[in-house]
N, C-alpha and C. Protein backbone atom coordinates (compact mmCIF):
# COMPACT_ATOMS: atom_id res chain seq x y z
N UNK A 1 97.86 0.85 116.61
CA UNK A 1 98.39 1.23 117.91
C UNK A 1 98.25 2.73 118.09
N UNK A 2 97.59 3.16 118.86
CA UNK A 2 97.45 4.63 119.31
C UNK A 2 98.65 5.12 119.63
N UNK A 3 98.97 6.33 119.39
CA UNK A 3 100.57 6.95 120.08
C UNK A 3 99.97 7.52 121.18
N UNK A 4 100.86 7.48 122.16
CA UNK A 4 101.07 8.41 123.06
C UNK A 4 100.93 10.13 122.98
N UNK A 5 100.16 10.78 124.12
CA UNK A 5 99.68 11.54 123.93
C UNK A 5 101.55 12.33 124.05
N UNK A 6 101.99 13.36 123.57
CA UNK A 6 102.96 14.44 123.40
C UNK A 6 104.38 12.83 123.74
N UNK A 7 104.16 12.24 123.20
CA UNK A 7 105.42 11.51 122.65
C UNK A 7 106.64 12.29 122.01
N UNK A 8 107.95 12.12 122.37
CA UNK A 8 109.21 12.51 121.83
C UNK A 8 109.51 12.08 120.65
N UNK A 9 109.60 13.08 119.71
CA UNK A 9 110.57 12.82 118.38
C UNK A 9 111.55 11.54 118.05
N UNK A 10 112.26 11.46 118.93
CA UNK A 10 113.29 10.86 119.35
C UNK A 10 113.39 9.60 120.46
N UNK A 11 112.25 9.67 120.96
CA UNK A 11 111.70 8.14 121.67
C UNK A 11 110.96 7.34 121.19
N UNK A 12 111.47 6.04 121.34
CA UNK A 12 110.90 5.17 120.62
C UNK A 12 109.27 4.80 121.21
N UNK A 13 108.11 5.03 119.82
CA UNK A 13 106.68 4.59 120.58
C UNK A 13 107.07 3.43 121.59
N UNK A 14 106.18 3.42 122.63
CA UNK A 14 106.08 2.52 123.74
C UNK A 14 107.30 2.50 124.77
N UNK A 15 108.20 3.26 124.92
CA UNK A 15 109.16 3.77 125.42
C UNK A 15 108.65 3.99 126.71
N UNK A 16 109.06 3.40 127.85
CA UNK A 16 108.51 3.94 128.97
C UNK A 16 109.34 4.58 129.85
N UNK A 17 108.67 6.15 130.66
CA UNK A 17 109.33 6.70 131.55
C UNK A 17 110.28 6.10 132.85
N UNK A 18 111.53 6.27 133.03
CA UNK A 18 112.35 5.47 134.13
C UNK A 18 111.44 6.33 135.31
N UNK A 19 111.26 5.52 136.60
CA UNK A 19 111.18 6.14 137.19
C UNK A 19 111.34 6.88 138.62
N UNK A 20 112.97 7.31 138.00
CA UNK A 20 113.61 8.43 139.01
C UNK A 20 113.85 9.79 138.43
N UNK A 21 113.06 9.89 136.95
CA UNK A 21 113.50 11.10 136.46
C UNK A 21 112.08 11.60 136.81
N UNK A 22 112.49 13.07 136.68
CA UNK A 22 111.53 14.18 137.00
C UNK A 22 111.00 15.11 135.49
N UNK A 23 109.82 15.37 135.54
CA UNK A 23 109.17 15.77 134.23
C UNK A 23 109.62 17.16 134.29
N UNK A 24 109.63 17.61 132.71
CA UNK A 24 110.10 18.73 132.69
C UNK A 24 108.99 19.72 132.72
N UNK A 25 109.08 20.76 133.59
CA UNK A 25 108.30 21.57 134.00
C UNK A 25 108.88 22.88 132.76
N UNK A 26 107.72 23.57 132.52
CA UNK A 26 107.93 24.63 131.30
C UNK A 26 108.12 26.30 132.52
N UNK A 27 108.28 26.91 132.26
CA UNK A 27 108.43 27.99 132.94
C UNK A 27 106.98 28.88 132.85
N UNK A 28 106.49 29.36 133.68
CA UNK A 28 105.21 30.35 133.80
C UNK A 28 105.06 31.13 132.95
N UNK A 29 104.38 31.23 131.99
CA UNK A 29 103.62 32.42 130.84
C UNK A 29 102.41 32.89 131.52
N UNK A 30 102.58 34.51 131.04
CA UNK A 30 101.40 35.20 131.26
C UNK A 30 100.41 34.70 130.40
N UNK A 31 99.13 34.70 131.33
CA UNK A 31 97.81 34.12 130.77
C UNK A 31 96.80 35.05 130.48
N UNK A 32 95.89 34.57 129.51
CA UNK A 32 95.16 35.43 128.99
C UNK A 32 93.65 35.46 130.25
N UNK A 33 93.23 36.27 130.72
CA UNK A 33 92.32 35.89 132.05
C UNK A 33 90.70 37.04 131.41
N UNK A 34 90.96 38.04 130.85
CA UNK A 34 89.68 38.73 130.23
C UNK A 34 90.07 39.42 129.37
N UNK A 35 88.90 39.76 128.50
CA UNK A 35 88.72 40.91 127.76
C UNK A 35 87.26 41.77 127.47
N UNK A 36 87.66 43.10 127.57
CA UNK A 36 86.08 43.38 127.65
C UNK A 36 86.33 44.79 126.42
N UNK A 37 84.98 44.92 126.16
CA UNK A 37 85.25 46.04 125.00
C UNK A 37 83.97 46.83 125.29
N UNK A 38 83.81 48.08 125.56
CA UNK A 38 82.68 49.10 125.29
C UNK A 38 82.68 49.89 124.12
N UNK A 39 81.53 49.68 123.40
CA UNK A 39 81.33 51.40 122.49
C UNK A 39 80.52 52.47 123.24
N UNK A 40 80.93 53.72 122.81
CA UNK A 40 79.93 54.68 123.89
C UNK A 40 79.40 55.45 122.75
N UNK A 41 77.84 55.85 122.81
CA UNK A 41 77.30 56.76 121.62
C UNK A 41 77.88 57.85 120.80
N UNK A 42 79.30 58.19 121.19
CA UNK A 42 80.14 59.39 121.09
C UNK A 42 81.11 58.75 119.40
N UNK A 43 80.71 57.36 119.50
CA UNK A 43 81.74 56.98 118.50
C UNK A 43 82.93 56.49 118.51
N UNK A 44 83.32 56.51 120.66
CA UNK A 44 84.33 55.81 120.61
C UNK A 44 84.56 54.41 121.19
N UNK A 45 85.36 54.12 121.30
CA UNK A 45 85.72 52.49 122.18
C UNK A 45 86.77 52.24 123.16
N UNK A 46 86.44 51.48 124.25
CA UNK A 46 87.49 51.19 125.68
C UNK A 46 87.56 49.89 125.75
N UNK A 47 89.06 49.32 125.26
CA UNK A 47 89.36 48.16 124.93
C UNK A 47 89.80 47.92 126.45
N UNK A 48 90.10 46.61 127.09
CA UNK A 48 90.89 46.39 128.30
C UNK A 48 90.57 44.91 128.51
N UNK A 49 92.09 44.27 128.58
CA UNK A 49 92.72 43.29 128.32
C UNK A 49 93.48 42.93 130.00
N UNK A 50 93.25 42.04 129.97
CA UNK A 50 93.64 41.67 131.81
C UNK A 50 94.82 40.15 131.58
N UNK A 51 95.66 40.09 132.05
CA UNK A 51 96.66 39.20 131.28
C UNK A 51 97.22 38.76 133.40
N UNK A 52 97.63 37.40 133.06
CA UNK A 52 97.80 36.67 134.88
C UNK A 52 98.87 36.23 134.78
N UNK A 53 99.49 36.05 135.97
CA UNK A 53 100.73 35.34 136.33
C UNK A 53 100.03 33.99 136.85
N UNK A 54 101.57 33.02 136.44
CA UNK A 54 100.89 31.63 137.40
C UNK A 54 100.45 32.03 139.13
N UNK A 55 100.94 33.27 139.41
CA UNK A 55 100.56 33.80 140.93
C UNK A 55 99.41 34.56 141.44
N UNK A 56 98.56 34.75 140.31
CA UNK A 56 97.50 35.91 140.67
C UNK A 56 97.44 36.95 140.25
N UNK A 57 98.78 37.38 139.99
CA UNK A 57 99.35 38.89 139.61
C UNK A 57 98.54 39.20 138.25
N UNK A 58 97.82 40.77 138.15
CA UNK A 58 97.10 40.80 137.34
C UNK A 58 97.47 41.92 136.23
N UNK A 59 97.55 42.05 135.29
CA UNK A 59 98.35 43.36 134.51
C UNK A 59 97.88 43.81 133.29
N UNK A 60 97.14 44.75 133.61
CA UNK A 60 95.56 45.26 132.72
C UNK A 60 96.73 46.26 131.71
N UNK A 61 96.05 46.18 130.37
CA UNK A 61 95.99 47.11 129.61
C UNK A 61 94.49 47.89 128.77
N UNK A 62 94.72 49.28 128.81
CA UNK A 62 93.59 49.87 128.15
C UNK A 62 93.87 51.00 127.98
N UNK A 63 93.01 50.47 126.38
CA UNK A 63 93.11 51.88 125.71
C UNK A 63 91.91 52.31 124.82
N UNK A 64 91.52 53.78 124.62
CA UNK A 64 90.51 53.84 124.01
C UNK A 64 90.83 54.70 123.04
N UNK A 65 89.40 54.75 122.10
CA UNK A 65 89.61 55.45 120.74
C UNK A 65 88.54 55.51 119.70
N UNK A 66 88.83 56.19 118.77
CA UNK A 66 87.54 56.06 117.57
C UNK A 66 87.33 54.74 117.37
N UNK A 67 85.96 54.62 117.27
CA UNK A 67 85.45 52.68 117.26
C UNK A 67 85.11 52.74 115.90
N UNK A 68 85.40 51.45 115.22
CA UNK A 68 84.94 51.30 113.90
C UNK A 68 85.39 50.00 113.70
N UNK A 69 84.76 48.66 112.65
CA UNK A 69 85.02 47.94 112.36
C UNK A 69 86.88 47.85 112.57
N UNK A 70 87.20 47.89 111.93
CA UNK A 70 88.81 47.95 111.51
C UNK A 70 89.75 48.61 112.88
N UNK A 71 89.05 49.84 113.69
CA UNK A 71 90.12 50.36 114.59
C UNK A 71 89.61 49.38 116.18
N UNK A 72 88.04 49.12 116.13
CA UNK A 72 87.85 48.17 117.30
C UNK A 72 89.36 46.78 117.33
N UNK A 73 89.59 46.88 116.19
CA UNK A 73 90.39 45.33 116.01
C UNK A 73 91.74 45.76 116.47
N UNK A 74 92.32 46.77 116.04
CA UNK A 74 93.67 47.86 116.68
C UNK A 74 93.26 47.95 117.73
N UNK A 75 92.85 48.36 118.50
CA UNK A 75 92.36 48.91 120.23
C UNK A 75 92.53 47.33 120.79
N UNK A 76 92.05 46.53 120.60
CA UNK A 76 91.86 45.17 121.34
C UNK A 76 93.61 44.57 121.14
N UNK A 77 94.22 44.97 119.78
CA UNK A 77 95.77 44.40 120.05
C UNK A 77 96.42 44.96 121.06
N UNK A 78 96.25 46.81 120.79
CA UNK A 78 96.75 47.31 121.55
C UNK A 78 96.43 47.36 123.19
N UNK A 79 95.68 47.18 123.38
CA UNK A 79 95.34 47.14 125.14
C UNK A 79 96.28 45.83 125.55
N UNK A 80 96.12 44.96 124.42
CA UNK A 80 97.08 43.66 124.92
C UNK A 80 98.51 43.81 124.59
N UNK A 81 98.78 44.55 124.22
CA UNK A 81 100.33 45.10 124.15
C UNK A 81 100.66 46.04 125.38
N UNK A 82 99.69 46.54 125.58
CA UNK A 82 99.64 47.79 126.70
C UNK A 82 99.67 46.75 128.28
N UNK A 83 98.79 45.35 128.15
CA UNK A 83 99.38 44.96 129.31
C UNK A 83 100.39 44.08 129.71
N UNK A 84 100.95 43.43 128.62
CA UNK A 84 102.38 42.95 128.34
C UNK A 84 103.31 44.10 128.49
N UNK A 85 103.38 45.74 128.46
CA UNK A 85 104.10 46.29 128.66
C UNK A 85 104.15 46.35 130.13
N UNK A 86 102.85 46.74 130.68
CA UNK A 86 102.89 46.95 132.41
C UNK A 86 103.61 45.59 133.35
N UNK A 87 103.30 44.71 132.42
CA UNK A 87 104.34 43.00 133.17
C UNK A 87 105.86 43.40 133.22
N UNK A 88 105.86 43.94 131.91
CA UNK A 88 107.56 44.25 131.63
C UNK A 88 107.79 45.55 132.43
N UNK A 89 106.90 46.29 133.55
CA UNK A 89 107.79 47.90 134.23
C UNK A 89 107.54 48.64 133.33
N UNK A 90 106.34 48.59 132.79
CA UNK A 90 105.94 49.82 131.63
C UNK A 90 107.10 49.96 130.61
N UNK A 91 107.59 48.54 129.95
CA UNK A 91 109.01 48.69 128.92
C UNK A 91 107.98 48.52 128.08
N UNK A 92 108.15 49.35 126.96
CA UNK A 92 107.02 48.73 125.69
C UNK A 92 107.80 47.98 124.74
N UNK A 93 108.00 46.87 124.84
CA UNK A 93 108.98 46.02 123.96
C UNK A 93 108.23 45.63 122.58
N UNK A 94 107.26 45.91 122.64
CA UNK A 94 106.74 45.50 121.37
C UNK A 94 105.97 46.90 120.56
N UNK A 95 105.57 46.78 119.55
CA UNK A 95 105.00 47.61 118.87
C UNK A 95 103.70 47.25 117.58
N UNK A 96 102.49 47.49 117.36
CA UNK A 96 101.60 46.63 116.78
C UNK A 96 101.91 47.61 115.51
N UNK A 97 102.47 46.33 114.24
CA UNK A 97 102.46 47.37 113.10
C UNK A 97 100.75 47.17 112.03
N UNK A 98 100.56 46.14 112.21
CA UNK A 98 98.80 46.05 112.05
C UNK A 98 98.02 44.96 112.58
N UNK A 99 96.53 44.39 112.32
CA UNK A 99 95.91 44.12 112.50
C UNK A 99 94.89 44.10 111.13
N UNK A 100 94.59 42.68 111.10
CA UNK A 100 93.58 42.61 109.90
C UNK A 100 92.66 41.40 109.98
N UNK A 101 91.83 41.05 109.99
CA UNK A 101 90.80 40.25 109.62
C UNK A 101 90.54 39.80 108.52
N UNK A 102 90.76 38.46 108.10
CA UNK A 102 90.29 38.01 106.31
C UNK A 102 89.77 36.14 106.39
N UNK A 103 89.59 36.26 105.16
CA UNK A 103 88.66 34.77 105.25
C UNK A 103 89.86 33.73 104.16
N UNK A 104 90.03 33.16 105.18
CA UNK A 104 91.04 32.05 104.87
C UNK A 104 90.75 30.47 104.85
N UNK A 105 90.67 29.89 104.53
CA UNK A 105 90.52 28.54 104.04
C UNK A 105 89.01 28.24 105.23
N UNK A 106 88.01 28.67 104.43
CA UNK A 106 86.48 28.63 105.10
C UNK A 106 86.26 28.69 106.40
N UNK A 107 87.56 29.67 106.52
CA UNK A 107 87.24 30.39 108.18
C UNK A 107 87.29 31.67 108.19
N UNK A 108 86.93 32.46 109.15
CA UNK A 108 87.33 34.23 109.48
C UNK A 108 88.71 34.09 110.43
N UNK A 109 90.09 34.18 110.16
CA UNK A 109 91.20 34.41 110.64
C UNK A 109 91.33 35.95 111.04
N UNK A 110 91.79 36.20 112.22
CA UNK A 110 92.17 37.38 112.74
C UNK A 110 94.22 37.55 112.93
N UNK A 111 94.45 38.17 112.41
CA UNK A 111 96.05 38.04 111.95
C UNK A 111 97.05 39.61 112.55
N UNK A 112 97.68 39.19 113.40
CA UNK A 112 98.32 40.28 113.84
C UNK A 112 100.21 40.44 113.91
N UNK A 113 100.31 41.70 113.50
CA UNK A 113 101.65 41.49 113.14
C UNK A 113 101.96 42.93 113.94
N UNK A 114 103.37 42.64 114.45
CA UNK A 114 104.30 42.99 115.63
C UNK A 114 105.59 43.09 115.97
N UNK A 115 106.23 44.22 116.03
CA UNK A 115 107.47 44.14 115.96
C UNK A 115 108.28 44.44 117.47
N UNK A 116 109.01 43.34 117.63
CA UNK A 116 109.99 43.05 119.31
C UNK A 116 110.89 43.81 119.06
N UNK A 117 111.04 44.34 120.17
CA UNK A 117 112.72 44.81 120.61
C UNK A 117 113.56 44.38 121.81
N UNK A 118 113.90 43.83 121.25
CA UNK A 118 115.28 43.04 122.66
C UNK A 118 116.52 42.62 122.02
N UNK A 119 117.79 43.19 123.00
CA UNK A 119 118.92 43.07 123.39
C UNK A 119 119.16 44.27 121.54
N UNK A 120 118.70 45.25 121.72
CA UNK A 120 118.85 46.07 120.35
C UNK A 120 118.32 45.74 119.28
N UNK A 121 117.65 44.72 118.62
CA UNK A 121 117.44 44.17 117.19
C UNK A 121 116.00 44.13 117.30
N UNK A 122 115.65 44.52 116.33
CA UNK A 122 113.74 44.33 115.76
C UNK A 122 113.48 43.12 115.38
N UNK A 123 112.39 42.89 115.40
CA UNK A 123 112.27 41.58 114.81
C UNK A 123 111.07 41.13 114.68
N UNK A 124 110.40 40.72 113.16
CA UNK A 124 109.20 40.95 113.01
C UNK A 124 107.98 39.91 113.92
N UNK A 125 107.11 40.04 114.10
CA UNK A 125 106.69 38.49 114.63
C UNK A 125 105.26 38.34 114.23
N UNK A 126 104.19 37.46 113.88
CA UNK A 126 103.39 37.15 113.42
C UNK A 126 102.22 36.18 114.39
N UNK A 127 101.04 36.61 114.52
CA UNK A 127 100.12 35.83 115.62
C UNK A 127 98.79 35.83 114.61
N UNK A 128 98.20 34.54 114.84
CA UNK A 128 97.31 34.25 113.70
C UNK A 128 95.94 33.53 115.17
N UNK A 129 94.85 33.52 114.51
CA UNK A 129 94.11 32.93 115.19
C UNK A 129 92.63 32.96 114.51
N UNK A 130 91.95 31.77 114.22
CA UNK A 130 90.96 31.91 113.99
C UNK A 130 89.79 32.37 114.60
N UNK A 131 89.13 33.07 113.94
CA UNK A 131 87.67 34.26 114.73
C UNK A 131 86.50 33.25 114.69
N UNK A 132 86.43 32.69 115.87
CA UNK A 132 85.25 31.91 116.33
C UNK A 132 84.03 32.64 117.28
N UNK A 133 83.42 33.52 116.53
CA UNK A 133 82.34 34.40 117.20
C UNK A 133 82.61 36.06 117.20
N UNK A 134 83.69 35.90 118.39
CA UNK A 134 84.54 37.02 118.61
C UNK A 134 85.62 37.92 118.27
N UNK A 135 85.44 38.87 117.12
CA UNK A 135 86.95 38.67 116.43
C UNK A 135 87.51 39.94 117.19
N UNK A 136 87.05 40.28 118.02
CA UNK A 136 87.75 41.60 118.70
C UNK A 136 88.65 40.61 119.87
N UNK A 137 87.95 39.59 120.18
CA UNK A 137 88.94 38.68 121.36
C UNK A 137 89.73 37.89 120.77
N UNK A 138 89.96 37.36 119.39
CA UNK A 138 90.45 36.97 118.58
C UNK A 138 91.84 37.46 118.44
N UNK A 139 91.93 39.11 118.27
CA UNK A 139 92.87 39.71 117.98
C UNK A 139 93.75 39.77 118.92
N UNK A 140 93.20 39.95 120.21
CA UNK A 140 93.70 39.56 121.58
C UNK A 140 94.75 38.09 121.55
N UNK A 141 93.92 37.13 121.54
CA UNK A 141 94.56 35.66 121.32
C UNK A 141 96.01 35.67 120.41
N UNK A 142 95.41 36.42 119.55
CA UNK A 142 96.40 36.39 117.86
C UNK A 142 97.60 37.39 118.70
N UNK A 143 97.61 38.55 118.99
CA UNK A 143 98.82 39.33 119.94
C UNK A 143 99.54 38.30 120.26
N UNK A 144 98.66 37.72 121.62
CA UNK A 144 99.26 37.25 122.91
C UNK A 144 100.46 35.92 121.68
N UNK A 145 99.68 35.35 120.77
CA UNK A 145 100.52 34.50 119.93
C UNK A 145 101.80 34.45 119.23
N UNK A 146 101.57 36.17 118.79
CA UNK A 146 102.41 36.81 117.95
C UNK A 146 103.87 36.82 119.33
N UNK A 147 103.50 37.30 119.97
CA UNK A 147 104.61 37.40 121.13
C UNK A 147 104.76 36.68 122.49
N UNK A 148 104.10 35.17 122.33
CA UNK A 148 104.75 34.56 123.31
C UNK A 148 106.16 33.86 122.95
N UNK A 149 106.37 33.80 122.04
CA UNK A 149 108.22 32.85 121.69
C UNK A 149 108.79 34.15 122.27
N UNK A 150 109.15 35.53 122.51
CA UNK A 150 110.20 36.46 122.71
C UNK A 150 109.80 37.04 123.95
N UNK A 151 108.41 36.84 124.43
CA UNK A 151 108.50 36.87 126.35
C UNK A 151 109.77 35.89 127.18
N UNK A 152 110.29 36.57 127.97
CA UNK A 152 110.53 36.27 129.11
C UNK A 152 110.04 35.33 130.27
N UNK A 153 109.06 34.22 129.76
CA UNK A 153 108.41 33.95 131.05
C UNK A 153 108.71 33.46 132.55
N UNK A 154 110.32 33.61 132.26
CA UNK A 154 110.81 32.90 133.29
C UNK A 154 111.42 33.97 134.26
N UNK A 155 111.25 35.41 134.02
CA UNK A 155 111.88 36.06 134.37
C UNK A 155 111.12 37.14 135.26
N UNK A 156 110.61 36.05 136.56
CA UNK A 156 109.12 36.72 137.09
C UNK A 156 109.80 36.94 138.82
């Protein structure tokens, strides 16, 4: 017997929906909509990260800097921290304490770690994502991961 696609813990397989209840709708998260990265012959790099509301609303971060294996991968978290701050009124609630790339169970994982601040307390948080081609957009993904449980998304 096949299960049901996102079946309840707690409902019995083959359980069917009554129907006068209404599905539960999740609240709007910012979406990931681009990322683009330049190197310029000078040695440096212009990361910029474009992040959406379920409305259109668009909220770029960018930042540039010395390009190099290792800091291209910092620049791409940070532009995506930089536009999660501009959503939040330029609050920088988060802070990127690194960024690393390693080869984990016969994949290239891109792994980013991040520390929240809300209602006073730090709190570490962790975004993982495997590097399928792209590991500079990777790191992006891995951010946005690290800090969607402590967004706000409802608070638009």
């Amino acid at each position: 017997m096949d299960l049901p696609p996102f079946a309840g813990r707690n409902e019995p397989i083959g359980a069917e929906t009554p129907a006068n209840t209404v599905p539960i709708q999740r609240p709007a998260r910012l979406r990931f909509a681009s990322f683009s990265f330049q190197r310029q012959p000078s040695g440096r790099g212009t990361a910029e990260v474009v992040l959406e509301k379920h409305d259109g609303t668009r909220f770029v971060g960018r930042i540039d800097g010395v390009s190099s294996a290792w800091a291209d991968l910092r620049l791409a978290a940070e532009a995506t921290l930089r536009a999660i701050a501009e959503y939040n009124n330029n609050h920088r609630a988060f802070e990127l304490v690194g960024v690393k790339s390693l080869r984990a169970f016969d994949a290239n994982v891109v792994m980013v770690s991040v520390v929240g601040h809300r209602d006073g307390k730090a709190q570490q948080l962790l975004g993982c994502r495997i590097a399928e081609g792209d590991q500079l957009r990777s790191a992006v993904l891995a951010t946005l991961q690290a800090t969607n449980r402590v967004m706000s998304p409802g608070e638009d």
